[in-house]
N, C-alpha and C. Protein backbone atom coordinates (compact mmCIF):
# COMPACT_ATOMS: atom_id res chain seq x y z
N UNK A 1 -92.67 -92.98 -75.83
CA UNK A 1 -93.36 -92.04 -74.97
C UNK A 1 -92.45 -91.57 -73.84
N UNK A 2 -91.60 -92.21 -73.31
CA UNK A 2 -90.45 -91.99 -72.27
C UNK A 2 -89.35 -91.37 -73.02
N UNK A 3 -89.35 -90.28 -74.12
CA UNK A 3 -88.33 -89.75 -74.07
C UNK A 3 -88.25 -88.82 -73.57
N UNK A 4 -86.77 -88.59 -73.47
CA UNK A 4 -86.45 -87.29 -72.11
C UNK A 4 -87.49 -85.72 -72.81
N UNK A 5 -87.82 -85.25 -72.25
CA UNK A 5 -88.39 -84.11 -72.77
C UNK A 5 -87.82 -82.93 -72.89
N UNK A 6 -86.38 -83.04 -72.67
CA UNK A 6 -85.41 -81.62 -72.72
C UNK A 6 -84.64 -82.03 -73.76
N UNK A 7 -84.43 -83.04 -74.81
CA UNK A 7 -83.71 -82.88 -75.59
C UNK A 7 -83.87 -82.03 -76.27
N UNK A 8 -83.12 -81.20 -77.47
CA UNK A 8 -83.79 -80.51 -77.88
C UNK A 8 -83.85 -81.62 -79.57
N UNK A 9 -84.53 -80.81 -80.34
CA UNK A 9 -85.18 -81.40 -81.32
C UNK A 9 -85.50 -80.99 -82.48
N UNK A 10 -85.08 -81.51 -83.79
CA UNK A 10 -85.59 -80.14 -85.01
C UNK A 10 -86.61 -80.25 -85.62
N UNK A 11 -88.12 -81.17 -84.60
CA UNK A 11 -88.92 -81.69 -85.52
C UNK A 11 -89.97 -79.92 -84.95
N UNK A 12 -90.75 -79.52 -85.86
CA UNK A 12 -91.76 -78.90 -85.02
C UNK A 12 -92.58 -79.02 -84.09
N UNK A 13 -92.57 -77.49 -83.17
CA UNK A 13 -93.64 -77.56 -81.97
C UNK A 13 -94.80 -78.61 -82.32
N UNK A 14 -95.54 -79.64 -81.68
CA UNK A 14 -96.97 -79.84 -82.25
C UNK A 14 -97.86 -79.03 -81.95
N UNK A 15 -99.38 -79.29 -82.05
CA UNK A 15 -100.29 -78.87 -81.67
C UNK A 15 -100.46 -79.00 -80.10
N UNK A 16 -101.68 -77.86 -79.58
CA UNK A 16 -101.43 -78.07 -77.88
C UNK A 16 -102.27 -79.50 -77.99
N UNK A 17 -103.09 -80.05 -78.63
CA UNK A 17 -104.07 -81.34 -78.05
C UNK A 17 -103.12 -82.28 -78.44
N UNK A 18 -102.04 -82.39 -79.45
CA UNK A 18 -101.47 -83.72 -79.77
C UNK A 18 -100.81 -83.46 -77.96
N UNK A 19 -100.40 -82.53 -77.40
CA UNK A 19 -99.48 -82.78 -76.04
C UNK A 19 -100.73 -83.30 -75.06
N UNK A 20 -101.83 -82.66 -75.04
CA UNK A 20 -103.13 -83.01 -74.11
C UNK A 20 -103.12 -84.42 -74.05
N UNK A 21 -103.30 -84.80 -75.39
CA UNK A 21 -103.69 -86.24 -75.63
C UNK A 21 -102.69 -87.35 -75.06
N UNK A 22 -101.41 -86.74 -75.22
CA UNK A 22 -99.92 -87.63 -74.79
C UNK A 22 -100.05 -87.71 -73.23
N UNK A 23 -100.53 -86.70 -72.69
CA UNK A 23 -100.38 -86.34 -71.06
C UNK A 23 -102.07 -87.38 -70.40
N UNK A 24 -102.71 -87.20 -71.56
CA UNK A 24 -104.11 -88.07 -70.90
C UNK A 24 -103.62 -89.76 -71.21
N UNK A 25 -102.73 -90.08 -71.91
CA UNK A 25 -102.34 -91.70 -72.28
C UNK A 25 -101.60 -92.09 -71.25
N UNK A 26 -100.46 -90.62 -70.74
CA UNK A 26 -99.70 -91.14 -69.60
C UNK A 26 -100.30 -91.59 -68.23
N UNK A 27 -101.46 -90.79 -68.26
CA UNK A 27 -102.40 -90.85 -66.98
C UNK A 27 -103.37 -92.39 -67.06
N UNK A 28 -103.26 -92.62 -67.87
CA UNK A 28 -104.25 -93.81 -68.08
C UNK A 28 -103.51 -94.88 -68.25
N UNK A 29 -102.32 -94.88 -68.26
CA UNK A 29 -101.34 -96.25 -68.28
C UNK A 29 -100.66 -96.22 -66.71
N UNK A 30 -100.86 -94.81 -66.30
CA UNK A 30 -100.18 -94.69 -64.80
C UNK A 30 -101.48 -95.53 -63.88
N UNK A 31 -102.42 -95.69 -64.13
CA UNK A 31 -103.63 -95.75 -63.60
C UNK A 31 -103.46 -97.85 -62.87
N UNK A 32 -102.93 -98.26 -64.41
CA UNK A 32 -102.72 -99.57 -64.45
C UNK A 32 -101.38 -100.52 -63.84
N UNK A 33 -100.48 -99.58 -63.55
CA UNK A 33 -99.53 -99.83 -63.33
C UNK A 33 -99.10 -100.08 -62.03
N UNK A 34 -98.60 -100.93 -61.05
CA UNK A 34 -98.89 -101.41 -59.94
C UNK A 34 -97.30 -101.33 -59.33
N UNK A 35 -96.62 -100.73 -60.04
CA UNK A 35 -94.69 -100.10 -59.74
C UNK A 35 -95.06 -99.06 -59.28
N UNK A 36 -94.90 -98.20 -58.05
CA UNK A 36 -95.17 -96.90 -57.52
C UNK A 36 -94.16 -96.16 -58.30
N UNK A 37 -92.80 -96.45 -58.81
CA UNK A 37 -91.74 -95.64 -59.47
C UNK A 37 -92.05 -95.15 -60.76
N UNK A 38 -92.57 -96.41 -61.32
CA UNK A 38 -93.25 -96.29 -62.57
C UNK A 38 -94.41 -95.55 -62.81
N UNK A 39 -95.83 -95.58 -61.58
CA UNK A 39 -96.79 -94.67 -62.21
C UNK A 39 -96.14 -93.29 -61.35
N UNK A 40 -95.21 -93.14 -60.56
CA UNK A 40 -94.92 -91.59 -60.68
C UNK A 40 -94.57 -91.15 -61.42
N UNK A 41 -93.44 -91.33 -62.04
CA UNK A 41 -92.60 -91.26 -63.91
C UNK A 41 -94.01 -90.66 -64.99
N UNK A 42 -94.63 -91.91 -64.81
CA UNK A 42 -96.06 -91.48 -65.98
C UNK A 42 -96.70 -90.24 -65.49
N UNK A 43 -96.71 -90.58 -63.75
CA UNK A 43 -97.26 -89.03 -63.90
C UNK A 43 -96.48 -87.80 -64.01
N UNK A 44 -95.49 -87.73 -63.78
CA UNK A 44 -94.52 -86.91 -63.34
C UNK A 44 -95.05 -86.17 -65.27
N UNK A 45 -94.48 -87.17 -66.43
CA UNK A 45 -94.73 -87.20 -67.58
C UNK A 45 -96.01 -86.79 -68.52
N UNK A 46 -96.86 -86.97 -67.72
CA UNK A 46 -98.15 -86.42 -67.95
C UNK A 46 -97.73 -84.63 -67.80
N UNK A 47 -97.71 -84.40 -66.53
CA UNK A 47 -97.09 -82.76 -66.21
C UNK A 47 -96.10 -82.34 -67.11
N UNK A 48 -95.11 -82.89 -67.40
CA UNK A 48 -94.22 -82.19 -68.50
C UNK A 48 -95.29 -81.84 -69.65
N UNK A 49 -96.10 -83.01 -70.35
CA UNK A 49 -96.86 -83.10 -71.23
C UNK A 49 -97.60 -81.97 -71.78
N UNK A 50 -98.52 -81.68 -70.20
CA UNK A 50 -99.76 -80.75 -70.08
C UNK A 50 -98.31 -79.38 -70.04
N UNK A 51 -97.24 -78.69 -69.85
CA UNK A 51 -96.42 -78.03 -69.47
C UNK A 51 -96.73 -77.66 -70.85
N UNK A 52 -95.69 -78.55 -71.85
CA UNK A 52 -95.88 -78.61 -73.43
C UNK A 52 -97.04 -77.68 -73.89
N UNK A 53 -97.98 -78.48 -73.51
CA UNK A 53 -99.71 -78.36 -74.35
C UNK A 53 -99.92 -76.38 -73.57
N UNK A 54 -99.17 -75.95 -72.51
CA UNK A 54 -99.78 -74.47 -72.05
C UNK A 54 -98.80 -73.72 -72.79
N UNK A 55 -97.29 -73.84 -72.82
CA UNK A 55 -96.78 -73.41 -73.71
C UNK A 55 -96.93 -73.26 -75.15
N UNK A 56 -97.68 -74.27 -75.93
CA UNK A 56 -98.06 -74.51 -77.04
C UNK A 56 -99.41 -73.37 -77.72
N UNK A 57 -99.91 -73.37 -76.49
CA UNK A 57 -100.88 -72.81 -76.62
C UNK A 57 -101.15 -71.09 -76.78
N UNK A 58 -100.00 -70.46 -75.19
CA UNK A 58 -99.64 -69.73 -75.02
C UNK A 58 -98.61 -68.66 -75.97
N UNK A 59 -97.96 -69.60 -77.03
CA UNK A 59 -96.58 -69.36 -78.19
C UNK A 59 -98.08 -68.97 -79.33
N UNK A 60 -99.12 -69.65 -79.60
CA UNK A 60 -99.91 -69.53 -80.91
C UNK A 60 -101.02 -68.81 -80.38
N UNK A 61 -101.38 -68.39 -79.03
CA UNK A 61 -102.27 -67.06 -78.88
C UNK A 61 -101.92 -65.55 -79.19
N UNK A 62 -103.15 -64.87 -80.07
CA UNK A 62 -102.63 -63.57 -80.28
C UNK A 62 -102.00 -62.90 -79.46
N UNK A 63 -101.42 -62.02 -79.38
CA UNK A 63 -101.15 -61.16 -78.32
C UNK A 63 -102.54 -60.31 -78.19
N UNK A 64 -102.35 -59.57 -76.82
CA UNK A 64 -103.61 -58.85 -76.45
C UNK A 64 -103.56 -57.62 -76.70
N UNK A 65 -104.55 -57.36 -77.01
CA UNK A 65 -104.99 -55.93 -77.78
C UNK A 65 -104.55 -54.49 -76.92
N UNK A 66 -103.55 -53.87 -77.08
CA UNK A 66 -103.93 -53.00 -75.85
C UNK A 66 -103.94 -51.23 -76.45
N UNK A 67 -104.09 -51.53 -77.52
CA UNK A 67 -104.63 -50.37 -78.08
C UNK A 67 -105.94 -49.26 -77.77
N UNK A 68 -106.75 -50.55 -76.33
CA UNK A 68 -107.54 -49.55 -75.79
C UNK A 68 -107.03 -48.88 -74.33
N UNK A 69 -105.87 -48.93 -73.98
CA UNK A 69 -105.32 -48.79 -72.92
C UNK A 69 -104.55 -47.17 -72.71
């Protein structure tokens, strides 16, 4: 779960909820964690996560119609 998130990578984009879901695990292990370095990291990681999941989302939305414009 701590890998760097800028490597780059040749596996495919995932889905935006597999990133949702990664960013809600980070938040819930940051929750437990009693290292202030450590639950910032998780959170910090959560935000990359949710970053992922708007991009993800944003790359597989249609474009907008502007043929009424």
């Amino acid at each position: 779960m701590l890998r760097a998130m800028n490597q780059p990578s040749d596996l495919p984009p995932q889905p935006a909820e597999y990133y949702r879901r990664k960013a809600a695990r980070a938040r819930q292990v940051a929750e437990g964690v009693t290292t202030r370095a450590i639950k910032l990291r998780l959170l910090e990681l959560a935000l990359e996560y949710d970053k992922l999941a708007d991009g993800t989302e944003s790359a597989t939305r249609p474009p907008p119609d502007l043929s009424d414009i």
